[in-house]
N, C-alpha and C. Protein backbone atom coordinates (compact mmCIF):
# COMPACT_ATOMS: atom_id res chain seq x y z
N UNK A 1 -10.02 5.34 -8.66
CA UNK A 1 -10.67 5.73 -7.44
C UNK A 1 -9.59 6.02 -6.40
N UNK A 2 -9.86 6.88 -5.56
CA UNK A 2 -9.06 7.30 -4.58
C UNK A 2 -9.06 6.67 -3.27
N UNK A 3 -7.99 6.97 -2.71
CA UNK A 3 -8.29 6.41 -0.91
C UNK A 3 -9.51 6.69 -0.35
N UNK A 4 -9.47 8.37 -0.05
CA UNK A 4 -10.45 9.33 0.24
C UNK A 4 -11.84 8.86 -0.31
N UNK A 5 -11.98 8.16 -1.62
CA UNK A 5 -13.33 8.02 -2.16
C UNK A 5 -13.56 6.56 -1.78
N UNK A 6 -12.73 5.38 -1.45
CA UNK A 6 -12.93 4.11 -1.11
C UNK A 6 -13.36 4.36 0.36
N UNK A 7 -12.51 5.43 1.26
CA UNK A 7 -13.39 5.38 2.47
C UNK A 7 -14.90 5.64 2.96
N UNK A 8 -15.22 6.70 1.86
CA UNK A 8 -16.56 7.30 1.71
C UNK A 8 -17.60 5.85 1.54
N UNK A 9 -17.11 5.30 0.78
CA UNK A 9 -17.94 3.96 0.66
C UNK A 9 -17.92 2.71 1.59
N UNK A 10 -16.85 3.02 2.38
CA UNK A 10 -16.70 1.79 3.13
C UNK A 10 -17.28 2.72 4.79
N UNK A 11 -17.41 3.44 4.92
CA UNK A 11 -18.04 4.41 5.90
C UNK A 11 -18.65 2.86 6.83
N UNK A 12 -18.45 3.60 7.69
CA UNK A 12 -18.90 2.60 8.88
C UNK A 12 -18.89 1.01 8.83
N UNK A 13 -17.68 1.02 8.46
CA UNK A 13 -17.47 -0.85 7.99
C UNK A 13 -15.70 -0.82 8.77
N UNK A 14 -15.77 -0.24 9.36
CA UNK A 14 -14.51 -0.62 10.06
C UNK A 14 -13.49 -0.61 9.79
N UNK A 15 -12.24 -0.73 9.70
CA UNK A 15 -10.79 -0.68 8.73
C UNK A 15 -10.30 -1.63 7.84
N UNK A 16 -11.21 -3.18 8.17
CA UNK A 16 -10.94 -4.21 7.47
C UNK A 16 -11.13 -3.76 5.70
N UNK A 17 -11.36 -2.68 5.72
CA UNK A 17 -11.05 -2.40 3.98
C UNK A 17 -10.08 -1.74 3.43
N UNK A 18 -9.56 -0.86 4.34
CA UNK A 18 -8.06 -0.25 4.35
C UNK A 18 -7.04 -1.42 4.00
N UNK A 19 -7.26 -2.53 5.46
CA UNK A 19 -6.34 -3.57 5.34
C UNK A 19 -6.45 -4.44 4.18
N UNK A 20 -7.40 -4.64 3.92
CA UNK A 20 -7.74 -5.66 2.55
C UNK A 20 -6.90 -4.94 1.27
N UNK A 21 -6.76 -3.65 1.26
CA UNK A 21 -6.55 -2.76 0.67
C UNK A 21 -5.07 -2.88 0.39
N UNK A 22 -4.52 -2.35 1.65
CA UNK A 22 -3.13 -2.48 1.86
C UNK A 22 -2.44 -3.82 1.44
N UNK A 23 -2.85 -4.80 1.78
CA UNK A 23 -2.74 -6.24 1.27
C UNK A 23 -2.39 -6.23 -0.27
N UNK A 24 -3.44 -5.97 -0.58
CA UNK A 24 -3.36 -6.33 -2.12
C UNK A 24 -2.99 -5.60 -2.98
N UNK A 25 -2.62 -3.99 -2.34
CA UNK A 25 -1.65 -3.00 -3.02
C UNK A 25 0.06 -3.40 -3.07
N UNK A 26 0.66 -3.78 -1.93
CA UNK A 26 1.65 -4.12 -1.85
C UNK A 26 2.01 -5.38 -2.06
N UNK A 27 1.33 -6.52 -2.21
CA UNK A 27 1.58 -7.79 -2.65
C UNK A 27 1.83 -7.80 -4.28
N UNK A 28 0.57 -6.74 -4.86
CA UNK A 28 0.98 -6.77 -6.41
C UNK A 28 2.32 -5.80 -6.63
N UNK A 29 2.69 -4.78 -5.84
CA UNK A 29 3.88 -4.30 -5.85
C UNK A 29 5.13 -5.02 -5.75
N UNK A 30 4.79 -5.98 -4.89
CA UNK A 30 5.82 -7.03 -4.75
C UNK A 30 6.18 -8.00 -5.94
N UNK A 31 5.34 -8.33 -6.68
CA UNK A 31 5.08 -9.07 -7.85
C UNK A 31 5.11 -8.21 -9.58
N UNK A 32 5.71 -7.33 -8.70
CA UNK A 32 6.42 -6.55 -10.46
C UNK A 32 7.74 -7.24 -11.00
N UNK A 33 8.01 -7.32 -12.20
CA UNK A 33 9.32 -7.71 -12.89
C UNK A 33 9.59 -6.53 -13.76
N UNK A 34 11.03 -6.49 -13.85
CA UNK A 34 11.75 -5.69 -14.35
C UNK A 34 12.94 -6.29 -14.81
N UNK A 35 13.61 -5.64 -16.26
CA UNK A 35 14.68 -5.96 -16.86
C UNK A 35 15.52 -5.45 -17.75
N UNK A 36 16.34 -5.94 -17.56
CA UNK A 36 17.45 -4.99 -18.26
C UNK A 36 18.32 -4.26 -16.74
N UNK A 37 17.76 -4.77 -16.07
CA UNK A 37 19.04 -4.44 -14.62
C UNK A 37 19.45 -5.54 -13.94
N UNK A 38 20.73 -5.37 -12.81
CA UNK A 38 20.49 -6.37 -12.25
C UNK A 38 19.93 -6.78 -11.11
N UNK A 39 20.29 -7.97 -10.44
CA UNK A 39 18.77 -8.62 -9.81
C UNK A 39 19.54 -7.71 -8.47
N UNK A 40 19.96 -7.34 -8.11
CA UNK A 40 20.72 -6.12 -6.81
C UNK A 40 19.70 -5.04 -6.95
N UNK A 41 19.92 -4.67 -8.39
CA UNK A 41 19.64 -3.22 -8.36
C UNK A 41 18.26 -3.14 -8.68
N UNK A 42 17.63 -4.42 -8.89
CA UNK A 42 16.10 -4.99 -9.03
C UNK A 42 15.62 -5.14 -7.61
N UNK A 43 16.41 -5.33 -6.54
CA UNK A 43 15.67 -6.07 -5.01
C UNK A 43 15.91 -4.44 -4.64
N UNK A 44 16.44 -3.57 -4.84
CA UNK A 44 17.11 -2.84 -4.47
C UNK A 44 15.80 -1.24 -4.22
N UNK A 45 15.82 -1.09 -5.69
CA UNK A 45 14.80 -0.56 -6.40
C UNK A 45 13.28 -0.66 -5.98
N UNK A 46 12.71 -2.17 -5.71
CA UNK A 46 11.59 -2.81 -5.16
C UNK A 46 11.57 -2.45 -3.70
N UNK A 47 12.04 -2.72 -2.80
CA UNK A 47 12.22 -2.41 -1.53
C UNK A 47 11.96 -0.47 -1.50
N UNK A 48 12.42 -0.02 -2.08
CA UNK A 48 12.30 1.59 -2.21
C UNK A 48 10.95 1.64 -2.40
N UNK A 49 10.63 1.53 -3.44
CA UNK A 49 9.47 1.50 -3.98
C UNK A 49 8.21 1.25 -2.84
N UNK A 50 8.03 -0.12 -2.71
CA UNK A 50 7.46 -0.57 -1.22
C UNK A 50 7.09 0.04 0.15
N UNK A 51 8.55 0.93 0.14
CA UNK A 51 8.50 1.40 1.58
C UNK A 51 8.08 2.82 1.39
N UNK A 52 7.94 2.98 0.20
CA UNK A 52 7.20 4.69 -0.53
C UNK A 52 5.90 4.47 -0.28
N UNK A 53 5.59 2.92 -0.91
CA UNK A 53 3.92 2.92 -0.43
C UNK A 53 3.39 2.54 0.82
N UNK A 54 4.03 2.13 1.22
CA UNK A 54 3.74 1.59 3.17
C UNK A 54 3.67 2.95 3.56
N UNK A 55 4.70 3.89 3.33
CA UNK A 55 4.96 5.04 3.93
C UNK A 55 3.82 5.50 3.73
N UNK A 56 2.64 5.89 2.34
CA UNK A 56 2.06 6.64 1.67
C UNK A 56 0.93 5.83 2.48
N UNK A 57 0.58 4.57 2.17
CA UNK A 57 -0.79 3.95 2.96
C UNK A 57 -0.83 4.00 4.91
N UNK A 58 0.61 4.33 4.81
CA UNK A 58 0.13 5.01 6.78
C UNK A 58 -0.16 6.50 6.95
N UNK A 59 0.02 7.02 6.01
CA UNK A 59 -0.13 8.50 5.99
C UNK A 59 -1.86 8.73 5.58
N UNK A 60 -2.22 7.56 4.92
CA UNK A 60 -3.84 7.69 4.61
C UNK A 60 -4.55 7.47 5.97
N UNK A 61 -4.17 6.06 6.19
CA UNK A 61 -4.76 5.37 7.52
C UNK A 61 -4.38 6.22 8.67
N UNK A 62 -3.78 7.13 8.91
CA UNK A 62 -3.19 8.30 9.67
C UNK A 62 -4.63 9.63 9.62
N UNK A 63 -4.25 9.77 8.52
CA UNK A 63 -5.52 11.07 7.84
C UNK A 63 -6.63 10.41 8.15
N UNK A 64 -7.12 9.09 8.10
CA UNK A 64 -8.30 8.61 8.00
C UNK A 64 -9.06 8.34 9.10
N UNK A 65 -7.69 8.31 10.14
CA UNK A 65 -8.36 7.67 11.37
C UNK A 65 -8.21 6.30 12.00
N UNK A 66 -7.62 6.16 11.21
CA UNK A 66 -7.72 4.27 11.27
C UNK A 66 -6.37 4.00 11.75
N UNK A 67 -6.89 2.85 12.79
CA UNK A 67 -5.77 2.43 13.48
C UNK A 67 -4.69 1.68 13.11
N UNK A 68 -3.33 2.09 13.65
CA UNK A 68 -2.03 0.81 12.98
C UNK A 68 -2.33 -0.69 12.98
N UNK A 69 -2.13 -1.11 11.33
CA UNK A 69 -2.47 -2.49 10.99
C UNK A 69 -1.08 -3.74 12.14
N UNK A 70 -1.57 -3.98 13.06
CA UNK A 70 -1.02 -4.88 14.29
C UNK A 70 -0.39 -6.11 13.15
């Protein structure tokens, strides 16, 4: 399911589903393991990653309307 299609459903329920959203997209992002590198190029890698999707979930909440998570 998409951003675009989770908003359609959450229609008039306020942003607390974006945020719930955002929460639990980037927390399980945070909670990936990887191996066969090292733990540098593992924190390193993760942090990139992260700030691709922060970047990508303000660009929704941007498009969507919805205000910066305070």
């Amino acid at each position: 399911m998409t951003i675009e299609e989770l908003a359609k459903l959450n229609e008039g329920k306020g942003q607390e589903w974006f945020d719930a959203l955002e929460e639990v997209v980037i927390r399980d992002a945070k909670g990936t393991v990887t191996e066969g590198i090292s733990i540098q190029t593992e924190a390193e890698a993760l942090k990139f990653g992260v700030d691709v999707l922060q970047a990508t979930l303000n660009a929704s909440r941007n498009q969507l309307g919805l205000a910066a998570k305070e």
